[in-house]
N, C-alpha and C. Protein backbone atom coordinates (compact mmCIF):
# COMPACT_ATOMS: atom_id res chain seq x y z
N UNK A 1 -11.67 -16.69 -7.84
CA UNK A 1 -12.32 -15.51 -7.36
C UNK A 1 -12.99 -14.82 -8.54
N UNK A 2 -14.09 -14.23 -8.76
CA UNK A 2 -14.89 -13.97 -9.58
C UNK A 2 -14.38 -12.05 -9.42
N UNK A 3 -14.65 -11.93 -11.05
CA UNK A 3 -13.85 -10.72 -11.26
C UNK A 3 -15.01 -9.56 -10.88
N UNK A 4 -15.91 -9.49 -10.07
CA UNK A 4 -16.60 -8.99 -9.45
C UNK A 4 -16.27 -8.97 -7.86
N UNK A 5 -15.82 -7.60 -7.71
CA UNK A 5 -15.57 -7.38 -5.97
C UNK A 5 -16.12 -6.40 -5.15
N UNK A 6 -16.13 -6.35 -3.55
CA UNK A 6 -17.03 -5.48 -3.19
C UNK A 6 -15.81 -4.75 -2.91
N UNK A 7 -16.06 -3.48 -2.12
CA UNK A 7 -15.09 -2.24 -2.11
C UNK A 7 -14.24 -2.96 -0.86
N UNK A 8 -15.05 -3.17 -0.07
CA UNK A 8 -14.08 -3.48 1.30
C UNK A 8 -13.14 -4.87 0.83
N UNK A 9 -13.66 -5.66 0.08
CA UNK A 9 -12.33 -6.40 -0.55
C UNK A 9 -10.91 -5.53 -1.39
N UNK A 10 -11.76 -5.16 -2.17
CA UNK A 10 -10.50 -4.03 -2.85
C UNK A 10 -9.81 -3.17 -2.07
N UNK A 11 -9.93 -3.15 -0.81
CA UNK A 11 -9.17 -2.24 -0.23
C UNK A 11 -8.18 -2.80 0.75
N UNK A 12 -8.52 -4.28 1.20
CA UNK A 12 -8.09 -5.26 1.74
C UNK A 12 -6.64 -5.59 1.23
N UNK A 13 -7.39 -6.15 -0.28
CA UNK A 13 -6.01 -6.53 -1.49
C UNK A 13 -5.30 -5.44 -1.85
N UNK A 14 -5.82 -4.18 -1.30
CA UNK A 14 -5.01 -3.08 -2.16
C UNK A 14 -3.80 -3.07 -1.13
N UNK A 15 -3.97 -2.74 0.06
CA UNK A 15 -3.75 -2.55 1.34
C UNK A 15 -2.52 -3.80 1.34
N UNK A 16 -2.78 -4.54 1.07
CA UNK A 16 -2.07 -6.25 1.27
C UNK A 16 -0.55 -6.20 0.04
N UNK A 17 -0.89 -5.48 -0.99
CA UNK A 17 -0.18 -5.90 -2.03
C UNK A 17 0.69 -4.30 -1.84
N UNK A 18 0.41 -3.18 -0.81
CA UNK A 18 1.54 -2.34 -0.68
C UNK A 18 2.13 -2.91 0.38
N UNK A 19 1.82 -3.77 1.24
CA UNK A 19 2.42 -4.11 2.07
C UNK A 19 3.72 -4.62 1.94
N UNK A 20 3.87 -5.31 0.87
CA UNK A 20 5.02 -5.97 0.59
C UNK A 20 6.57 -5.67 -0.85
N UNK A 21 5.82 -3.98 -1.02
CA UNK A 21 6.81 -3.26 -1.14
C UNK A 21 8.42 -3.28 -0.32
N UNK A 22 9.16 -2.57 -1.12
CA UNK A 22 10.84 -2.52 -0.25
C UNK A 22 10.81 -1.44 0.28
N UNK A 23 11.39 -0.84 1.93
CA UNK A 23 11.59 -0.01 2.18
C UNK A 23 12.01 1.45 1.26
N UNK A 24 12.37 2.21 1.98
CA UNK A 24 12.60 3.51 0.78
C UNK A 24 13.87 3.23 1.38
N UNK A 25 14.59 3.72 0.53
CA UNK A 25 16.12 3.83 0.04
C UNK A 25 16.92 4.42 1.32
N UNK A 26 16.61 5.70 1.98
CA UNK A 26 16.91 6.26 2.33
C UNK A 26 16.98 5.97 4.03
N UNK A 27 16.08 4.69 4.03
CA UNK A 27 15.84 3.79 5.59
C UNK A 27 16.97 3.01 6.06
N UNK A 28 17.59 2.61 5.01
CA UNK A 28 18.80 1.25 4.95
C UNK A 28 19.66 2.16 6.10
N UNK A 29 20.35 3.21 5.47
CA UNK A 29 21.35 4.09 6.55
C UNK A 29 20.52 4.64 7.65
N UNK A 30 19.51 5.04 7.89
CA UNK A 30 19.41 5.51 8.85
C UNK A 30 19.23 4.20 10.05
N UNK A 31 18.85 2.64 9.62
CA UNK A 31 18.87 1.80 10.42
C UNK A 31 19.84 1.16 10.80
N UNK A 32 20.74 0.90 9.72
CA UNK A 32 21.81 0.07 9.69
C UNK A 32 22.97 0.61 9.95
N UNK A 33 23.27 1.82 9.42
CA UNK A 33 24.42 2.54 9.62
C UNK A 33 24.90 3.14 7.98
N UNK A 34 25.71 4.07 8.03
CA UNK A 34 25.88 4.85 6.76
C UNK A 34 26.47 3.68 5.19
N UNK A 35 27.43 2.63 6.03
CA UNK A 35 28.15 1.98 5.16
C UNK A 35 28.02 0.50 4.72
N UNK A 36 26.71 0.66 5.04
CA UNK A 36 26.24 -1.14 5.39
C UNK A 36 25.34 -1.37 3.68
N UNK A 37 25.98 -2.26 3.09
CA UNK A 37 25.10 -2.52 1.82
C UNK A 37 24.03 -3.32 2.22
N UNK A 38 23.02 -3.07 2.29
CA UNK A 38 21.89 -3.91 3.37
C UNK A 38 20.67 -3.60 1.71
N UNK A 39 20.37 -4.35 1.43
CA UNK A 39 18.97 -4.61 0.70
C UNK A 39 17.73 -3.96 1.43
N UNK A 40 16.91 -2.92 0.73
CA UNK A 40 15.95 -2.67 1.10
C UNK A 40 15.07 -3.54 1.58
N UNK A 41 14.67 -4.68 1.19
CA UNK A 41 13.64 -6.16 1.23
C UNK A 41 13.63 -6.14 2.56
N UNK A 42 15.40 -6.34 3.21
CA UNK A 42 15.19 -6.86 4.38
C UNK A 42 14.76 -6.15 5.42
N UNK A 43 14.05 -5.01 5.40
CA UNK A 43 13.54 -3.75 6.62
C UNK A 43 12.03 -4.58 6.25
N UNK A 44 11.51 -4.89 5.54
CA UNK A 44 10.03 -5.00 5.36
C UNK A 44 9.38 -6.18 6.48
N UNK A 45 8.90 -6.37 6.76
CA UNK A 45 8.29 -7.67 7.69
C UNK A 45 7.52 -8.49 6.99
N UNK A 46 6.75 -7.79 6.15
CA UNK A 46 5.21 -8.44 5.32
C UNK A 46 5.85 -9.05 4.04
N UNK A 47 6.75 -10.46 4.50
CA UNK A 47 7.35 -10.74 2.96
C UNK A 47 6.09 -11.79 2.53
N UNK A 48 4.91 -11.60 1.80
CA UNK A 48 4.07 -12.38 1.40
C UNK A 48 4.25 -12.29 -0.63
N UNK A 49 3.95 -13.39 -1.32
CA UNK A 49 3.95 -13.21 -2.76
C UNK A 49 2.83 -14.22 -2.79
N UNK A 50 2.28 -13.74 -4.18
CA UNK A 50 0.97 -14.16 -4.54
C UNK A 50 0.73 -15.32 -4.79
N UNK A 51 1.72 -16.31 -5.02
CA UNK A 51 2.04 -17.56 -5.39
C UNK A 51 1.74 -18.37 -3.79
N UNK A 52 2.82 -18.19 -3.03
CA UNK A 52 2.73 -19.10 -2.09
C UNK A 52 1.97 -18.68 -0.98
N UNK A 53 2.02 -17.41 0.01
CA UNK A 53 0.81 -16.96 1.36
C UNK A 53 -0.23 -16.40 0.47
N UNK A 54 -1.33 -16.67 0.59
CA UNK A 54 -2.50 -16.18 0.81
C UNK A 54 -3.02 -15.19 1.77
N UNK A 55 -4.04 -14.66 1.53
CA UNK A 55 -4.24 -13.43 2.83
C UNK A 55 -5.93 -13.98 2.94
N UNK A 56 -6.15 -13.68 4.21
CA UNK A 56 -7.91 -13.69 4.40
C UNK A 56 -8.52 -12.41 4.11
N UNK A 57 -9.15 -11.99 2.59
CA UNK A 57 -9.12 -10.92 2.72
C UNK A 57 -11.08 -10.88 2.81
């Protein structure tokens, strides 16, 4: 990909790469329950990394 992009790409990839942030901290208990050691990761849906999925952006 050439280090020249148009805006609506950059907003695509921007958009794409918060996607796959961890929930906030404070989600785990309110989903799971107060006492559940539950990993933020696993609330997220969009588990994509740059290595292996690709996105059509």
């Amino acid at each position: 990909m050439g280090s020249n992009k148009t805006s609506g790409k950059k907003i695509r990839l921007a958009k794409a790469g918060k996607q796959t942030r961890w929930a906030p901290f404070w989600l785990v208990p309110k989903i799971f329950g107060r006492m559940k050691g539950v990993h933020p990761s696993r609330i997220n849906r969009h588990k994509r990394h740059w290595k292996k999925s690709k996105i059509r952006a």
